[in-house]
C-alpha atoms as a PDB file:
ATOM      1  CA  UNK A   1    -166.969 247.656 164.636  1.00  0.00           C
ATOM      2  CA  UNK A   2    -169.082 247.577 161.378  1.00  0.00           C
ATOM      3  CA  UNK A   3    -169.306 244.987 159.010  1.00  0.00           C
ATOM      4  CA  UNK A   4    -167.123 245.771 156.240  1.00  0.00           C
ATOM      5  CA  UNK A   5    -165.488 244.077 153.018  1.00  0.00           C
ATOM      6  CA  UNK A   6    -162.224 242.852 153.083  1.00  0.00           C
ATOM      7  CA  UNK A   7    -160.367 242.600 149.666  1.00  0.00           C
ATOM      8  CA  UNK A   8    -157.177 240.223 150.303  1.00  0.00           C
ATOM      9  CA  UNK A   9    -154.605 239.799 147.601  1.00  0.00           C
ATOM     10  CA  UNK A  10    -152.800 236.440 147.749  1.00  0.00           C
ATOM     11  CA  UNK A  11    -155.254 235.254 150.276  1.00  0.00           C
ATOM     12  CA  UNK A  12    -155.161 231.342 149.025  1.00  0.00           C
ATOM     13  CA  UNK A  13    -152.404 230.430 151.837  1.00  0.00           C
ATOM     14  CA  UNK A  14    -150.078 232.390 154.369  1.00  0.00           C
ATOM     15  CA  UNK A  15    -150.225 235.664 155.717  1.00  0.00           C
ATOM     16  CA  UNK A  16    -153.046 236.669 153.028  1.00  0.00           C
ATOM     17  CA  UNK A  17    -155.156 233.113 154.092  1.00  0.00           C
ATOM     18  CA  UNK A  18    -154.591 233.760 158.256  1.00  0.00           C
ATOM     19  CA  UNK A  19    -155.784 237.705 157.822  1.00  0.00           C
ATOM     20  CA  UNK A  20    -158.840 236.576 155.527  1.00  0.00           C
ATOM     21  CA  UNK A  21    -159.552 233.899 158.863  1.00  0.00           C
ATOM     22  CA  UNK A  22    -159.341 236.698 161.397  1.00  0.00           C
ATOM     23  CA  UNK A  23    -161.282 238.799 159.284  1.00  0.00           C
ATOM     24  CA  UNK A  24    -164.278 236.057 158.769  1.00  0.00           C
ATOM     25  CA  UNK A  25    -164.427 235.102 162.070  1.00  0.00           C
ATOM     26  CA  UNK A  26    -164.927 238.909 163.633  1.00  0.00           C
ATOM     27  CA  UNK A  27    -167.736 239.138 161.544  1.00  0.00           C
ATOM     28  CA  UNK A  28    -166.888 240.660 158.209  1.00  0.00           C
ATOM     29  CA  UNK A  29    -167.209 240.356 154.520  1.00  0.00           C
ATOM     30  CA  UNK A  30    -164.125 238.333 152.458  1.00  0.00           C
ATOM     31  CA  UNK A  31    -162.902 238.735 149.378  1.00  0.00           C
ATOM     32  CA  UNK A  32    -159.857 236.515 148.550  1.00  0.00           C
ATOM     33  CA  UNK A  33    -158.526 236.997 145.390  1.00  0.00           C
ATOM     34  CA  UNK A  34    -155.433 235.577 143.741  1.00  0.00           C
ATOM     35  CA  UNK A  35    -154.278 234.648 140.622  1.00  0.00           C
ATOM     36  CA  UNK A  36    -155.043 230.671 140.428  1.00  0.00           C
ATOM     37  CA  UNK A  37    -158.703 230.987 140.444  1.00  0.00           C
ATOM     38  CA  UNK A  38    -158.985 227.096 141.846  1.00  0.00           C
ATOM     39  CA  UNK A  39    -156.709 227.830 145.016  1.00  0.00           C
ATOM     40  CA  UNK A  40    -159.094 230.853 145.396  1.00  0.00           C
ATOM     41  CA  UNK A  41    -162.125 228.784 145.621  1.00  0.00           C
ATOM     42  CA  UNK A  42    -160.064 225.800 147.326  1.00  0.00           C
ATOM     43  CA  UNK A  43    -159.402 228.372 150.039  1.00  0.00           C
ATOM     44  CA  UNK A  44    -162.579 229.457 150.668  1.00  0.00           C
ATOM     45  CA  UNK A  45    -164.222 225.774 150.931  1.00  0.00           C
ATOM     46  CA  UNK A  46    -161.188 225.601 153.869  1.00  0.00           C
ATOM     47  CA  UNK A  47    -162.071 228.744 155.855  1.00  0.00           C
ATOM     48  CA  UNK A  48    -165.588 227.834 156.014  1.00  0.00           C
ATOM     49  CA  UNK A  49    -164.838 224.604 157.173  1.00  0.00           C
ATOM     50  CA  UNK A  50    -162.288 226.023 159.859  1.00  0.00           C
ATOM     51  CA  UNK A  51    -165.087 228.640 160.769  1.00  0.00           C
ATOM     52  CA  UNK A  52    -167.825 225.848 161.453  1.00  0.00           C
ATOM     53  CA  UNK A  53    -165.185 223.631 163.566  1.00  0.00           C
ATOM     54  CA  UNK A  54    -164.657 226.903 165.890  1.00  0.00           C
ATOM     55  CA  UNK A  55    -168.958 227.269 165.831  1.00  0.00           C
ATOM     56  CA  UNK A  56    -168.858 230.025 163.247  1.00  0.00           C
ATOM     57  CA  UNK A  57    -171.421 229.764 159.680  1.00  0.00           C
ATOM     58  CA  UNK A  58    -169.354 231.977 157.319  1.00  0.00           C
ATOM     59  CA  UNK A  59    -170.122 230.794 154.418  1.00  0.00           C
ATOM     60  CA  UNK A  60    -172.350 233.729 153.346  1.00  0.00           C
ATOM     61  CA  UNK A  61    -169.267 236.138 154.067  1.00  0.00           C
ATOM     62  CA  UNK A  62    -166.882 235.163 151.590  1.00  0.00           C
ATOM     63  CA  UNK A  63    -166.484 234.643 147.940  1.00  0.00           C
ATOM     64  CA  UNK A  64    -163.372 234.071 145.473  1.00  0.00           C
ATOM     65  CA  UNK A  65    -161.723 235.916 142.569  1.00  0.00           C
ATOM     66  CA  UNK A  66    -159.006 235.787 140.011  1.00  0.00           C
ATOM     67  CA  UNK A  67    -156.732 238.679 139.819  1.00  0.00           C
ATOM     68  CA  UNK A  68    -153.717 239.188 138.102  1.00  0.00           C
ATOM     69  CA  UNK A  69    -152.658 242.305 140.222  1.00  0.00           C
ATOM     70  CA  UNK A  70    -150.032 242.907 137.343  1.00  0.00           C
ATOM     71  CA  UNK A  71    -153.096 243.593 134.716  1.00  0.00           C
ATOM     72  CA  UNK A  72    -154.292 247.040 135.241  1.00  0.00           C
ATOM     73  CA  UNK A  73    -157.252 245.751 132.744  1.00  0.00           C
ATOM     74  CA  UNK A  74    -158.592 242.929 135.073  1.00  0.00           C
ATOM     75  CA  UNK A  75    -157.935 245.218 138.116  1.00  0.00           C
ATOM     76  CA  UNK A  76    -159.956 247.476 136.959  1.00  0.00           C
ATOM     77  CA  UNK A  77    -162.777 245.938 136.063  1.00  0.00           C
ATOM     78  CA  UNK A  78    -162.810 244.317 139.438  1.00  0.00           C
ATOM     79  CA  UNK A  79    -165.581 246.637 140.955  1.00  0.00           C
ATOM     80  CA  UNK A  80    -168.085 245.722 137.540  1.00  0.00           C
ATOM     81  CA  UNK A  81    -167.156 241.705 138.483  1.00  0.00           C
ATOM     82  CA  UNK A  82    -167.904 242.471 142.498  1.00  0.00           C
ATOM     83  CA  UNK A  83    -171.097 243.938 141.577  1.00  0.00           C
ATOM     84  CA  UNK A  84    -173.004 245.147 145.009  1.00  0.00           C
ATOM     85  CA  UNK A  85    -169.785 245.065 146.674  1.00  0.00           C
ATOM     86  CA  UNK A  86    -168.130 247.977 147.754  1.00  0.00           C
ATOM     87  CA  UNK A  87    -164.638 246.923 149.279  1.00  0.00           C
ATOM     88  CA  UNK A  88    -164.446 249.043 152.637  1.00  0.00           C
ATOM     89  CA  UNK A  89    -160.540 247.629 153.380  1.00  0.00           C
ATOM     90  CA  UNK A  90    -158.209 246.335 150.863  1.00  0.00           C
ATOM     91  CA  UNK A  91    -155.298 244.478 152.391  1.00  0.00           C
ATOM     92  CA  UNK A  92    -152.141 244.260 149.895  1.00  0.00           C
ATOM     93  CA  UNK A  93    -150.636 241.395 150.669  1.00  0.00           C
ATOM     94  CA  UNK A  94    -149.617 239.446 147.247  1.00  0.00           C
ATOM     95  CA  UNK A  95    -145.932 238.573 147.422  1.00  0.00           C
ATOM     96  CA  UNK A  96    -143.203 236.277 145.632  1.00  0.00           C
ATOM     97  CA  UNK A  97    -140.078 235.928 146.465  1.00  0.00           C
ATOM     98  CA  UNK A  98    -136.434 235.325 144.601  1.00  0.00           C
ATOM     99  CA  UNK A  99    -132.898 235.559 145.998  1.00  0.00           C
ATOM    100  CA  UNK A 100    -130.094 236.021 144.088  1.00  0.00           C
ATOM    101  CA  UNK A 101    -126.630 237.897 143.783  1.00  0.00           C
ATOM    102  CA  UNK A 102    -127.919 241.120 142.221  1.00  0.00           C
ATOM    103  CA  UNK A 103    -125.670 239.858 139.074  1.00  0.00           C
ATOM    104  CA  UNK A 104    -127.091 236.639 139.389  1.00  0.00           C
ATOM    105  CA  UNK A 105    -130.629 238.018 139.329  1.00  0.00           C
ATOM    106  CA  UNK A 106    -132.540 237.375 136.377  1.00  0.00           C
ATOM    107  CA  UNK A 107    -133.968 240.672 134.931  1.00  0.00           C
ATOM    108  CA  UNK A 108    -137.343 239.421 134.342  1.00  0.00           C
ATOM    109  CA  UNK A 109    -138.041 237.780 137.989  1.00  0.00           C
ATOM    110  CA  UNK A 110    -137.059 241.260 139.231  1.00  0.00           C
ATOM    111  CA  UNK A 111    -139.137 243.382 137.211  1.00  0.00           C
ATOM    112  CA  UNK A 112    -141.938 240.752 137.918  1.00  0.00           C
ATOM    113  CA  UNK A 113    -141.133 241.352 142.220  1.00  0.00           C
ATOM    114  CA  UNK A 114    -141.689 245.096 141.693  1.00  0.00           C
ATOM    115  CA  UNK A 115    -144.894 244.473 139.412  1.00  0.00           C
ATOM    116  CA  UNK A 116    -146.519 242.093 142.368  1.00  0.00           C
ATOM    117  CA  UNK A 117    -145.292 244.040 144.962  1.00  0.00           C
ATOM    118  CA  UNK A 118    -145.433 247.276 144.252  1.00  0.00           C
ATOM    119  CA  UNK A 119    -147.243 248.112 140.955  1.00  0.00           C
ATOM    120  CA  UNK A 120    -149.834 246.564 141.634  1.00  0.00           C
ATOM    121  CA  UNK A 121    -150.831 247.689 145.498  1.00  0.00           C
ATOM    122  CA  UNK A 122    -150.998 250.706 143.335  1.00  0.00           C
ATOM    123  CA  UNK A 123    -153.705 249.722 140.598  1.00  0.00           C
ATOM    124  CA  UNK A 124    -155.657 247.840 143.409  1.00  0.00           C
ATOM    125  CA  UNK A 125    -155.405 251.434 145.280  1.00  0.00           C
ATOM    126  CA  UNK A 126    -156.497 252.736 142.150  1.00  0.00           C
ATOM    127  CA  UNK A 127    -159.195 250.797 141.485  1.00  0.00           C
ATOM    128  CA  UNK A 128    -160.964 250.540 144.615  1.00  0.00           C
ATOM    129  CA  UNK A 129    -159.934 254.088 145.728  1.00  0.00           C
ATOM    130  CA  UNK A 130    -163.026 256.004 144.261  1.00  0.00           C
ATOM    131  CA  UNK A 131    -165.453 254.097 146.232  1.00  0.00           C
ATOM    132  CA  UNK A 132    -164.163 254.109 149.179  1.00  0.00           C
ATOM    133  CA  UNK A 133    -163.918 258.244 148.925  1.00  0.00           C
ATOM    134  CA  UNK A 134    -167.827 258.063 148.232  1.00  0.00           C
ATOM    135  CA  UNK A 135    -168.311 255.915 151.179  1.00  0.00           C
ATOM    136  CA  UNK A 136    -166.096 258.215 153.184  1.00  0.00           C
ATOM    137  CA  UNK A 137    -164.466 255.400 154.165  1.00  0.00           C
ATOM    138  CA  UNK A 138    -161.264 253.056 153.587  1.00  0.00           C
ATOM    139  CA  UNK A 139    -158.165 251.404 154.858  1.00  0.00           C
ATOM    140  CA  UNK A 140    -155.829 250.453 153.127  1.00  0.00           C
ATOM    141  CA  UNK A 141    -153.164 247.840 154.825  1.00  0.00           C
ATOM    142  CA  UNK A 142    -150.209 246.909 152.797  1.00  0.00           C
ATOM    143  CA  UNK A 143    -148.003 243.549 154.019  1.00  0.00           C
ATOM    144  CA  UNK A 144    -144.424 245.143 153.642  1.00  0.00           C
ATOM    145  CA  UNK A 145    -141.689 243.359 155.689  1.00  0.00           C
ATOM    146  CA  UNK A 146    -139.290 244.169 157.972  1.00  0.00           C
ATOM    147  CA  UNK A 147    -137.063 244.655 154.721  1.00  0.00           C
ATOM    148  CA  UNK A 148    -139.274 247.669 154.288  1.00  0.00           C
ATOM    149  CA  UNK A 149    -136.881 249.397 156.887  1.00  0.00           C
ATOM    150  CA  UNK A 150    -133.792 247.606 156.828  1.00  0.00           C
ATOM    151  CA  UNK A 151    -131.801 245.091 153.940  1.00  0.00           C
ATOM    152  CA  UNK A 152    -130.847 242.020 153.535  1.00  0.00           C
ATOM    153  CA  UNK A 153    -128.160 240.946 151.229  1.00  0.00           C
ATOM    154  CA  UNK A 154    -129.304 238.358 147.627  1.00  0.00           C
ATOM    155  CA  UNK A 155    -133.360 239.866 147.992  1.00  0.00           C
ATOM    156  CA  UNK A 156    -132.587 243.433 146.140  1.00  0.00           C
ATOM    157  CA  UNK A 157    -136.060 243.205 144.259  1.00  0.00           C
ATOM    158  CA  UNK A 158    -137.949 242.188 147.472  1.00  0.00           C
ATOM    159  CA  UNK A 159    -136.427 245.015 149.376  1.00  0.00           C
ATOM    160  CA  UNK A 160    -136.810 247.374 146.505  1.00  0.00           C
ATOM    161  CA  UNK A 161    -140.611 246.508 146.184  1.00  0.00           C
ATOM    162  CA  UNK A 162    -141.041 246.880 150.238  1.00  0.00           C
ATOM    163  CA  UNK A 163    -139.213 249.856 151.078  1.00  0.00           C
ATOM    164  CA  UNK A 164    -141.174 251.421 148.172  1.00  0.00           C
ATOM    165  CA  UNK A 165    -144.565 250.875 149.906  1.00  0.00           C
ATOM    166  CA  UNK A 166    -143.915 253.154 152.278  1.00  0.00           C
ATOM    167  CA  UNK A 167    -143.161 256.015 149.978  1.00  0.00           C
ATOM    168  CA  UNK A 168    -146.455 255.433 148.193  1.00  0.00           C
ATOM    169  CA  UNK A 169    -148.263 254.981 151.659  1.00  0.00           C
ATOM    170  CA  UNK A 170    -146.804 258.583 152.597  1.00  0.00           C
ATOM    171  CA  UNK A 171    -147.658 260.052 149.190  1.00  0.00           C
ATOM    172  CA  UNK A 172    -151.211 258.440 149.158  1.00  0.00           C
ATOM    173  CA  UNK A 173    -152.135 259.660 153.050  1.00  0.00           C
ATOM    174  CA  UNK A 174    -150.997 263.306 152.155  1.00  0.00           C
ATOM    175  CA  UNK A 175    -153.723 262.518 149.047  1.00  0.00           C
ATOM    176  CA  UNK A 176    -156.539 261.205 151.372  1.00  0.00           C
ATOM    177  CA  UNK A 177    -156.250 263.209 153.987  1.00  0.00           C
ATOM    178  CA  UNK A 178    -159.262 265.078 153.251  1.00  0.00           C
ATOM    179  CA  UNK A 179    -161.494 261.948 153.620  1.00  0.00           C
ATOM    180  CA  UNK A 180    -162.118 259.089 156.615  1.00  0.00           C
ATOM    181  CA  UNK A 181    -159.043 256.887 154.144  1.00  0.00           C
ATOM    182  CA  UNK A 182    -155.788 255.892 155.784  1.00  0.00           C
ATOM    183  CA  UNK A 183    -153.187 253.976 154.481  1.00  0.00           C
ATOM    184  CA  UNK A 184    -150.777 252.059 156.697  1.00  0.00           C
ATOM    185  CA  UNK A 185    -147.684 249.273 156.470  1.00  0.00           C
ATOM    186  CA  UNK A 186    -147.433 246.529 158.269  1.00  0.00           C
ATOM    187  CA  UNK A 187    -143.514 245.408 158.674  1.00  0.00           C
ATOM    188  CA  UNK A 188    -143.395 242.041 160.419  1.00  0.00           C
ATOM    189  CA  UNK A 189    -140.031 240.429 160.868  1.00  0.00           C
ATOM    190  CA  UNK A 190    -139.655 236.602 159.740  1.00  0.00           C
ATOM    191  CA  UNK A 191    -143.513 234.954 159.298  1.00  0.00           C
ATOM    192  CA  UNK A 192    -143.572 231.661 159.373  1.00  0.00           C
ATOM    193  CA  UNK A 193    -144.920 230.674 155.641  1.00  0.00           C
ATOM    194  CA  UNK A 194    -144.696 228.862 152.765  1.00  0.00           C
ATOM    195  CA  UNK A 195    -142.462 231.871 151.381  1.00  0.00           C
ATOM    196  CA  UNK A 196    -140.043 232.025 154.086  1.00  0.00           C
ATOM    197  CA  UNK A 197    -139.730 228.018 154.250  1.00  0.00           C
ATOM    198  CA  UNK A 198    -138.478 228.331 150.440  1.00  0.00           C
ATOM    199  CA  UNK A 199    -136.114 231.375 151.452  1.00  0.00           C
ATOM    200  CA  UNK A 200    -135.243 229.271 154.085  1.00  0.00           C
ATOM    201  CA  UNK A 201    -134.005 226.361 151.183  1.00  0.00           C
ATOM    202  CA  UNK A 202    -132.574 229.067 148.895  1.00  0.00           C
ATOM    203  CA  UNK A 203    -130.772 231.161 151.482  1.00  0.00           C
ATOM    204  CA  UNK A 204    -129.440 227.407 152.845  1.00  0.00           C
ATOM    205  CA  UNK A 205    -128.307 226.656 149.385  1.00  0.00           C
ATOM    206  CA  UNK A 206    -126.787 230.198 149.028  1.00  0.00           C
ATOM    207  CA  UNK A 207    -124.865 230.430 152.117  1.00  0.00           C
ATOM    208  CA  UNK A 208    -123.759 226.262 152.063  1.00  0.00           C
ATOM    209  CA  UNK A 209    -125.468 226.625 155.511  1.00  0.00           C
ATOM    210  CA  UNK A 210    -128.167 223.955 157.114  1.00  0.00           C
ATOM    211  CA  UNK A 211    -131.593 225.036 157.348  1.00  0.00           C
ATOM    212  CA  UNK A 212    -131.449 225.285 160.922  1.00  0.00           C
ATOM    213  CA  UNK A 213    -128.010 227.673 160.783  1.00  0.00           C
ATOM    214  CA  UNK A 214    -130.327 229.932 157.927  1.00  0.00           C
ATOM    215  CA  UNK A 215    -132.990 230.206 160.778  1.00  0.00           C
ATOM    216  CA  UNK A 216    -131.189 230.881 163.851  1.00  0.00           C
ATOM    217  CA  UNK A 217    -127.991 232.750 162.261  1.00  0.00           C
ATOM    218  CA  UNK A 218    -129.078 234.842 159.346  1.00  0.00           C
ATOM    219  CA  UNK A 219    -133.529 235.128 160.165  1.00  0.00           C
ATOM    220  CA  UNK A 220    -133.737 235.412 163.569  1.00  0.00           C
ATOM    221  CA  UNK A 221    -130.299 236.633 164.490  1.00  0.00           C
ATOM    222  CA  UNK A 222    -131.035 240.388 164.422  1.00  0.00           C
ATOM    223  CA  UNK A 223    -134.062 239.863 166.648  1.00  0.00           C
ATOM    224  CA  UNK A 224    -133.633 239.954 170.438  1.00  0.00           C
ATOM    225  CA  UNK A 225    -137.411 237.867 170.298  1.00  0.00           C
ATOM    226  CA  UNK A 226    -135.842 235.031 168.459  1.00  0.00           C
ATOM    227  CA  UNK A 227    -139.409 233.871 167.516  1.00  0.00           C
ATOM    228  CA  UNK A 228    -141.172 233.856 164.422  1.00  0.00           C
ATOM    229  CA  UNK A 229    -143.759 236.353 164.121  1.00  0.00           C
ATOM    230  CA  UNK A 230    -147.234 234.760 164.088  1.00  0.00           C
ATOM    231  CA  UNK A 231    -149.938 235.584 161.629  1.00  0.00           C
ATOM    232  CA  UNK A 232    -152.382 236.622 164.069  1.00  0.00           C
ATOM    233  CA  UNK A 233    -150.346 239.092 165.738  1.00  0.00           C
ATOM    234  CA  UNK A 234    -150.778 240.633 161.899  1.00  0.00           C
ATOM    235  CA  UNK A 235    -153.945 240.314 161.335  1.00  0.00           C
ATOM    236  CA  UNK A 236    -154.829 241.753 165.214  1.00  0.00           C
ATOM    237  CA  UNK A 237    -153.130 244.809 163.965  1.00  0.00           C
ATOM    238  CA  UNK A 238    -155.196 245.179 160.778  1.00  0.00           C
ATOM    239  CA  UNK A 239    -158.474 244.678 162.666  1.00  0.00           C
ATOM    240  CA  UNK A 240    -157.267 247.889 165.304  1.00  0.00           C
ATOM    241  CA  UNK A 241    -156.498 249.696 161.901  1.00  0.00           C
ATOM    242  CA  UNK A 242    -160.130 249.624 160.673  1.00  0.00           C
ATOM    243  CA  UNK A 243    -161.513 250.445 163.610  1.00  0.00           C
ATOM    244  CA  UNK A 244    -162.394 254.064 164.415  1.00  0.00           C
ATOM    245  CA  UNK A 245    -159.991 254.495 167.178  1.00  0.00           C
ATOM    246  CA  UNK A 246    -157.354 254.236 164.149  1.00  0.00           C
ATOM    247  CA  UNK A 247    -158.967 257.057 161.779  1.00  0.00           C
ATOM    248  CA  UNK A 248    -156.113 259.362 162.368  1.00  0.00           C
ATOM    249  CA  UNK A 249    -153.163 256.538 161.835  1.00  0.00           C
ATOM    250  CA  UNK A 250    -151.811 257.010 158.220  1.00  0.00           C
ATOM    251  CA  UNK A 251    -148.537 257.036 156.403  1.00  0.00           C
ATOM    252  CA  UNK A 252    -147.408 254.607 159.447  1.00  0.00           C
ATOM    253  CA  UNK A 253    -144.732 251.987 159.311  1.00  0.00           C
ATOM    254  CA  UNK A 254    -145.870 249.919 161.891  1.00  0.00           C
ATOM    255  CA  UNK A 255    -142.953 246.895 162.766  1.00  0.00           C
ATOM    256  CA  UNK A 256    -143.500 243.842 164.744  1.00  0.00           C
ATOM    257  CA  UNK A 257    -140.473 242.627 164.811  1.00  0.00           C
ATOM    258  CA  UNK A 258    -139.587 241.815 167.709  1.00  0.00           C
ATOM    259  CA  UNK A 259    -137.030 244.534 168.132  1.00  0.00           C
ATOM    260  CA  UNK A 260    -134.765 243.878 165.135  1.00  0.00           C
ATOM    261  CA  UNK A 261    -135.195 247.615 164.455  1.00  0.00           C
ATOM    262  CA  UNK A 262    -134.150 248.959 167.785  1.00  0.00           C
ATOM    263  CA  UNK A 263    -130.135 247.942 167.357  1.00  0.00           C
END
């Protein structure tokens, strides 16, 4: 596979840090932006460590950035502050979470789920979109969830957000499908992050439940796996969908979840 420049959103810890690691250490080009500029750079002095402890010098394939992927002013000026980059892959992965009784659920924090989650996939897309068709070449991965196919009750924002990647995945593959661009979903079931230990807490406090019961009786339940999905099993997937072989894989879905979707 060629060397090309990966553009992770929310790539200071979880998912977004473990795909920006996978990415690094087969060779390519990082980008991890987020919005706290010092957990940007913090996270890059931490992957080049953990690159040199498995005998890997990264440290000339990766560089921070602040992004607000809520501005579409800063977004877009993110090619002029890249300069000589051209991002080849952009992985959409920033996420919050907040769960709440939809009459319980403050009208700003769900607004502000649909702007991180959804709006701005979409200006990133934007942004980045008219290089890539020059290059005659993109991918664009967005982290959905396995709430991008099914629901969960208290998360109607996060659900909303994720189930509406996969209508602008569709609209945005019928769009590029004159070009070497796809534009795919992954949909993992429960990932074990810092995100999911705080639903973990909230969901306990929600349901008067122990953490334990929240994991085994409400997460993992609905999977016959009963296993958290690991982050490399996601960021596996992503590498297949850059490579060639995955040119005519668009407008997918694509769950690993260890068959919650099959009931």
């Amino acid at each position: 596979m060629n060397k090309r420049t990966v553009f992770v959103t929310g790539g200071a810890s979880g998912i977004g840090y473990g795909i920006a690691k996978s990415m690094m250490l087969n060779g390519h080009y990082v980008v991890i932006a987020d919005i706290n500029e010092h957990a940007a750079q913090e996270a890059v002095s931490r992957l080049i460590n953990e690159c040199e402890q498995q005998g890997v010098d990264c440290s000339a394939n990766i560089r921070a950035v602040a992004v607000d992927v809520c501005d579409a002013q800063r977004v877009s000026a993110l090619p002029d502050k890249l300069g000589e980059l051209h991002v080849d892959v952009l992985i959409n992965n920033a996420g919050i979470q907040h769960v709440a009784k939809l009459e319980d659920f403050p009208a700003h924090k769900w607004q502000k789920l649909i702007n991180i989650m959804l709006v701005g996939p979409a200006l990133l897309t934007q942004t980045f979109l008219p290089a890539m068709r020059e290059n005659n070449f993109g991918r664009i991965i967005n982290i959905g969830s396995i709430h991008s196919l099914v629901a969960s009750p208290y998360k109607s924002a996060y659900v909303s957000a994720k189930h509406g990647l996969l209508g602008f995945a569709k609209t945005l593959a019928l769009e590029t499908g004159d070009s070497n661009i796809t534009i795919n979903t992954l949909c993992p079931a429960y990932v074990k992050t810092p995100l999911v230990e705080q639903q973990i807490a909230a969901q306990a406090k929600e349901n008067n439940l122990t953490e334990d019961d929240v994991i085994n009786k409400i997460m993992l339940e609905p999977m016959p796996k009963k296993q958290f999905v690991d982050i490399d099993e996601l960021a596996d997937t992503a590498l297949f969908l850059m490579s060639d072989s995955a040119r005519n894989i668009t407008a997918q879905a694509i769950a690993l979840d260890g068959g919650w979707t099959a009931r």
